[in-house]
C-alpha atoms as a PDB file:
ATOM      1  CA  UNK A   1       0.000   0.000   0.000  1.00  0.00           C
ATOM      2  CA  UNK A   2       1.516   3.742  -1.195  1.00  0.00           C
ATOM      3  CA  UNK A   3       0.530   6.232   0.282  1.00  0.00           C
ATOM      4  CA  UNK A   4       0.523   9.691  -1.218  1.00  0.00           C
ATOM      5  CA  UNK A   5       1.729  12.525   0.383  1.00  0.00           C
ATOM      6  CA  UNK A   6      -0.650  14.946  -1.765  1.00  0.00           C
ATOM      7  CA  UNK A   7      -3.582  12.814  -0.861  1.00  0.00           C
ATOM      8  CA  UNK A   8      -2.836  13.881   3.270  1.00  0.00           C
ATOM      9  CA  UNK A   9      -4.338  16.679   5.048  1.00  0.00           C
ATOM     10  CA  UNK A  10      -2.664  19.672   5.467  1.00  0.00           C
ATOM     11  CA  UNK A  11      -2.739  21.419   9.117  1.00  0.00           C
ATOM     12  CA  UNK A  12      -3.339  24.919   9.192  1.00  0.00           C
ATOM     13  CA  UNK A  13      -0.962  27.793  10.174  1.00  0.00           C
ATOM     14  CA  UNK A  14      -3.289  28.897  12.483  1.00  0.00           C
ATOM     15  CA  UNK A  15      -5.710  28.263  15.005  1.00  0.00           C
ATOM     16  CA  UNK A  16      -9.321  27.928  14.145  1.00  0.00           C
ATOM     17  CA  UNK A  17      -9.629  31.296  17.170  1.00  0.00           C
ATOM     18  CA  UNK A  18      -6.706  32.876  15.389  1.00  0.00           C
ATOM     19  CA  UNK A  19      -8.988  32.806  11.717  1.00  0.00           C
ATOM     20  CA  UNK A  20     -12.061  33.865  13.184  1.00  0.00           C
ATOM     21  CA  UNK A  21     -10.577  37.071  15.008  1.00  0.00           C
ATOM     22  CA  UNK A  22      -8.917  37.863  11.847  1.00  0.00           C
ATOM     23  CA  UNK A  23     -12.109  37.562   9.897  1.00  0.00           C
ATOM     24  CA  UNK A  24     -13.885  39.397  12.509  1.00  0.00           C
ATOM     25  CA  UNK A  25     -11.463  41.973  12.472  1.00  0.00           C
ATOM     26  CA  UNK A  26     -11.823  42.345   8.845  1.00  0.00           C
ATOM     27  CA  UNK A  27     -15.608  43.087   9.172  1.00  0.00           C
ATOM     28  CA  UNK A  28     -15.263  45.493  11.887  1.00  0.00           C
ATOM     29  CA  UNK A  29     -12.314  47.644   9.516  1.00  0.00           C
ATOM     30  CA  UNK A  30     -15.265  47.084   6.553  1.00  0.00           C
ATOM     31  CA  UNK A  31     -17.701  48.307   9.162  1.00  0.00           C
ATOM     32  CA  UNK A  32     -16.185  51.322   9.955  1.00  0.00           C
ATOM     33  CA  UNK A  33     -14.577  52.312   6.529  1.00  0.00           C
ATOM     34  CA  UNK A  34     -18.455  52.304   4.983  1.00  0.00           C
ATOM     35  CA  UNK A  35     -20.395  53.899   7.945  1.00  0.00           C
ATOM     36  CA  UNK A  36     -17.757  56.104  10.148  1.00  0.00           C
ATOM     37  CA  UNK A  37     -19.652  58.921   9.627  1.00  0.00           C
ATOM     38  CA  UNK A  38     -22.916  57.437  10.576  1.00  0.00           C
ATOM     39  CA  UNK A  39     -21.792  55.740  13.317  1.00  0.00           C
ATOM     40  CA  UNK A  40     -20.295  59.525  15.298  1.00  0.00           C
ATOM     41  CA  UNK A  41     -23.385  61.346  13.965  1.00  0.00           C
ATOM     42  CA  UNK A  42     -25.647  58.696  15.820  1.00  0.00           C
ATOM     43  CA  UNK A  43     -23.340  58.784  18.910  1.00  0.00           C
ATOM     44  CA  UNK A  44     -23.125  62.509  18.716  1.00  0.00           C
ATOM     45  CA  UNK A  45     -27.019  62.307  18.732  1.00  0.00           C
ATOM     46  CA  UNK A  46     -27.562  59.706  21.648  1.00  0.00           C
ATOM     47  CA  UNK A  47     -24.964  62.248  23.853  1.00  0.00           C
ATOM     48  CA  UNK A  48     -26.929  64.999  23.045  1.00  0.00           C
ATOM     49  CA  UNK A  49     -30.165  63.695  23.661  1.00  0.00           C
ATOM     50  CA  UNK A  50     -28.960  62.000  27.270  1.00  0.00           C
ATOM     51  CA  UNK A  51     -27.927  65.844  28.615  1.00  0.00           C
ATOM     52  CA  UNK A  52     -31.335  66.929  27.353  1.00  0.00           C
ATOM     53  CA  UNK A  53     -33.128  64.060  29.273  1.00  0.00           C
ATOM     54  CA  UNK A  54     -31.132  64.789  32.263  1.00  0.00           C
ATOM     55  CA  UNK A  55     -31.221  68.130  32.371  1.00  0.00           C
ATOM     56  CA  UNK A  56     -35.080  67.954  31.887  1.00  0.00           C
ATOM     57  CA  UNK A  57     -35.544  65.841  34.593  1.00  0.00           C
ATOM     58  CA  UNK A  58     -33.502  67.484  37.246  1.00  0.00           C
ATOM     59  CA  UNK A  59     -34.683  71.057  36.317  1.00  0.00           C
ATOM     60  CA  UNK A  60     -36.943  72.436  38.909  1.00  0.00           C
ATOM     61  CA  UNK A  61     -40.757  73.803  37.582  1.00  0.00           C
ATOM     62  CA  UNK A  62     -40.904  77.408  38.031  1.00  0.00           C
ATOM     63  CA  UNK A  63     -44.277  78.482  39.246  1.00  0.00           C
ATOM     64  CA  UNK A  64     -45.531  82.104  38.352  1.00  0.00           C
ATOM     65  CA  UNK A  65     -48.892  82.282  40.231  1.00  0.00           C
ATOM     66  CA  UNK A  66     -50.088  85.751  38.920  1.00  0.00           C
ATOM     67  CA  UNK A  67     -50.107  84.990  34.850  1.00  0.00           C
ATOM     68  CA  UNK A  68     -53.638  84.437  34.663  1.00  0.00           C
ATOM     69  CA  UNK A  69     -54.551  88.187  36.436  1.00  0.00           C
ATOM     70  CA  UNK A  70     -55.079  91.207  33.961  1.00  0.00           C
ATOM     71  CA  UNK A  71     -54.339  94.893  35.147  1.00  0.00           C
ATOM     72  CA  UNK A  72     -57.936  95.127  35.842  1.00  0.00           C
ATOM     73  CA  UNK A  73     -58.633  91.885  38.100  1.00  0.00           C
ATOM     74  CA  UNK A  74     -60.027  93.144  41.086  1.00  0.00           C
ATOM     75  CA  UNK A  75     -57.550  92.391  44.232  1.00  0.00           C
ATOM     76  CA  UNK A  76     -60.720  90.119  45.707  1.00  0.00           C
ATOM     77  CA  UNK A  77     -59.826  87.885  43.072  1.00  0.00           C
ATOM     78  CA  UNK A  78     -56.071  87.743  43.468  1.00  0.00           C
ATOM     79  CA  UNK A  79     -54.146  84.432  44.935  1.00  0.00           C
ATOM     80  CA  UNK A  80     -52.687  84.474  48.347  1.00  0.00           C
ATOM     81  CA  UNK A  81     -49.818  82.633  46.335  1.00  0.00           C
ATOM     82  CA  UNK A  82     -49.545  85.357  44.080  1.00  0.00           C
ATOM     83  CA  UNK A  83     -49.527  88.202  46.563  1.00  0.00           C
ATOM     84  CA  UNK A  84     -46.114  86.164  48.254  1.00  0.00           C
ATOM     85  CA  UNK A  85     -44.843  85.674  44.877  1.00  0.00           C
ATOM     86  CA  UNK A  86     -44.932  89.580  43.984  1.00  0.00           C
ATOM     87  CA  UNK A  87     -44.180  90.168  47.193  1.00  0.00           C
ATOM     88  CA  UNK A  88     -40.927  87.822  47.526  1.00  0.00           C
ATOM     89  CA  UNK A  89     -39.856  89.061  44.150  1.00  0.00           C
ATOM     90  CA  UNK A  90     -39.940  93.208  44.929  1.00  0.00           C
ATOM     91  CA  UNK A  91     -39.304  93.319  48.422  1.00  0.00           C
ATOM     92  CA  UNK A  92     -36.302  90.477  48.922  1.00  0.00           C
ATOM     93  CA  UNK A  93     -34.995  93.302  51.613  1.00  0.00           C
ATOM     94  CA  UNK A  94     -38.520  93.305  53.556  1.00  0.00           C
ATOM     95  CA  UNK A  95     -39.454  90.146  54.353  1.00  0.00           C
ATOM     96  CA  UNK A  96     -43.290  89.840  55.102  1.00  0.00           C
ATOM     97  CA  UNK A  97     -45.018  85.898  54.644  1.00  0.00           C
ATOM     98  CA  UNK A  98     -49.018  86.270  54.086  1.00  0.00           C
ATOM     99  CA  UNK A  99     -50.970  83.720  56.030  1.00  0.00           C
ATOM    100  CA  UNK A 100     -53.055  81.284  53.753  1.00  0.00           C
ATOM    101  CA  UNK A 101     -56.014  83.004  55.339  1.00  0.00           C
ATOM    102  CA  UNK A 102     -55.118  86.230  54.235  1.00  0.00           C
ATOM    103  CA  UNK A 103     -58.462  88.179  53.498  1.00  0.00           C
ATOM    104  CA  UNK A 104     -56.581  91.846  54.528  1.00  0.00           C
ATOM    105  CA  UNK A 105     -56.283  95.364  52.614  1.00  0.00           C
ATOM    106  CA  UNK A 106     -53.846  93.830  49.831  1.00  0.00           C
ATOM    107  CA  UNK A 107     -57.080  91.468  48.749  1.00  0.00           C
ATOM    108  CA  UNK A 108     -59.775  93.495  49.239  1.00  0.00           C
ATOM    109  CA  UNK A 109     -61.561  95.468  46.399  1.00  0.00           C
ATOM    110  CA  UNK A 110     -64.356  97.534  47.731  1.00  0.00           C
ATOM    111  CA  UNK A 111     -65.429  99.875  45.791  1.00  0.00           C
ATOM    112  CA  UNK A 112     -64.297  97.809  42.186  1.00  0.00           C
ATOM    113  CA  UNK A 113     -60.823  98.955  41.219  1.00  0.00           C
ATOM    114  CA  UNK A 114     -60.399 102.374  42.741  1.00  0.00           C
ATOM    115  CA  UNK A 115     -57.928 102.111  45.877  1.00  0.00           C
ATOM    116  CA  UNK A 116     -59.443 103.250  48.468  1.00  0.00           C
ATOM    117  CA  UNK A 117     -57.332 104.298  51.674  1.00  0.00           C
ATOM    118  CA  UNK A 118     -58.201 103.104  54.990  1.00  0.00           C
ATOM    119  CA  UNK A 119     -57.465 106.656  56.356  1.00  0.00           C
ATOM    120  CA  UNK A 120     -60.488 107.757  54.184  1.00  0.00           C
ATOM    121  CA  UNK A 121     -62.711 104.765  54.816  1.00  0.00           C
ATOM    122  CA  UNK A 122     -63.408 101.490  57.468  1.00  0.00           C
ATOM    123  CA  UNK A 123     -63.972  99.563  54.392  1.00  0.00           C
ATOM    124  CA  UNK A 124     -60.747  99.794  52.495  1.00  0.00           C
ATOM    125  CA  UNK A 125     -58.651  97.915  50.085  1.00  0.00           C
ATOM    126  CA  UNK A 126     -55.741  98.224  47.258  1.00  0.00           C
ATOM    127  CA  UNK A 127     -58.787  97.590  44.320  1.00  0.00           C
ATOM    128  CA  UNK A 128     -56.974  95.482  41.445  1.00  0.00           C
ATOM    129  CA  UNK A 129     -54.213  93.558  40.909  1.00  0.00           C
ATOM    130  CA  UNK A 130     -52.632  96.767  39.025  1.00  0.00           C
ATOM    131  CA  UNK A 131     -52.678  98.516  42.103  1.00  0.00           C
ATOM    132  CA  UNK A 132     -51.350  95.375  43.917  1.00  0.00           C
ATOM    133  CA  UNK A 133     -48.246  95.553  41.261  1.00  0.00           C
ATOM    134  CA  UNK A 134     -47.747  99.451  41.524  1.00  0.00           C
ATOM    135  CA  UNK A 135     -47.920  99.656  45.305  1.00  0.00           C
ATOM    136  CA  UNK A 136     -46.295  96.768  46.593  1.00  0.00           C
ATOM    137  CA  UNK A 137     -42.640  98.283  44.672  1.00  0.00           C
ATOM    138  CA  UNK A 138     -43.294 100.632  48.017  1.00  0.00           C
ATOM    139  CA  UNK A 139     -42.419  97.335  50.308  1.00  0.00           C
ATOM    140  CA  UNK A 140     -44.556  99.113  52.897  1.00  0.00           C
ATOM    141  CA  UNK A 141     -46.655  95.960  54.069  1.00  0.00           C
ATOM    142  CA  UNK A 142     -48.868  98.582  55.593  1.00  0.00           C
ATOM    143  CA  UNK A 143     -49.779 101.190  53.471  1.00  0.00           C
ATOM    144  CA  UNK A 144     -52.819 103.080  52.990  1.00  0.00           C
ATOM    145  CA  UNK A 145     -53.547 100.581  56.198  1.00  0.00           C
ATOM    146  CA  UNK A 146     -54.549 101.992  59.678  1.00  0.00           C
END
């Protein structure tokens, strides 16, 4: 019996690992040569889109209680919430905190819109939520108040 020495197998150079790294090496170097530019546009994107998210979510609601009040609202109609609001923005160096309950001269509208003192009258109030605005610049938490 001859046996042929074309007719045995050959063993590979390298491991059956070693060709499959090298062939998935190839791919990825394809990979990137066709779509490099799609691939940092889409990461660009996903960064992007994360600080949005985050800085969404950890972004405190600002509340602005006196949008819905026209010049003309009478001051019986204005917010306790509002009142602090205008009254914590123009008067940081005066400190004053309305009770919930408030019912006093800054909410009272007695004779419509038209201020009317409580040096003039026992039943007094600012009149609308203009006057509110104009007078409360003052920071006098008593004026036109007995």
């Amino acid at each position: 019996m001859e046996i042929s020495i074309d007719k045995l197998p050959t063993i590979p150079d390298e491991s059956m690992v070693d060709a499959a790294m090298r062939r998935l090496q190839s791919c990825a170097q394809m990979t990137w040569f066709i779509y490099h530019a799609w691939l940092i546009v889409g990461l660009f994107i996903t960064i992007v889109l994360t600080a949005a998210i985050i800085i969404a979510v950890t972004q405190k609601t600002v509340s602005y209680p006196c949008m819905q009040y026209t010049s003309m609202t009478l001051a019986s109609s204005v917010s306790v919430e509002c009142l602090q609001y205008l009254w914590n923005v123009m008067c940081t160096s005066h400190p004053y905190v309305f009770p919930l309950s408030y019912d006093g001269w800054w909410r009272s509208s007695p004779r419509g819109a038209t201020m009317v003192s409580c040096a003039s009258s026992t039943v007094c109030g600012v009149g609308s939520y203009e006057n509110i605005r104009l007078y409360m610049q003052v920071c006098n938490i008593r004026l036109n108040q007995r």
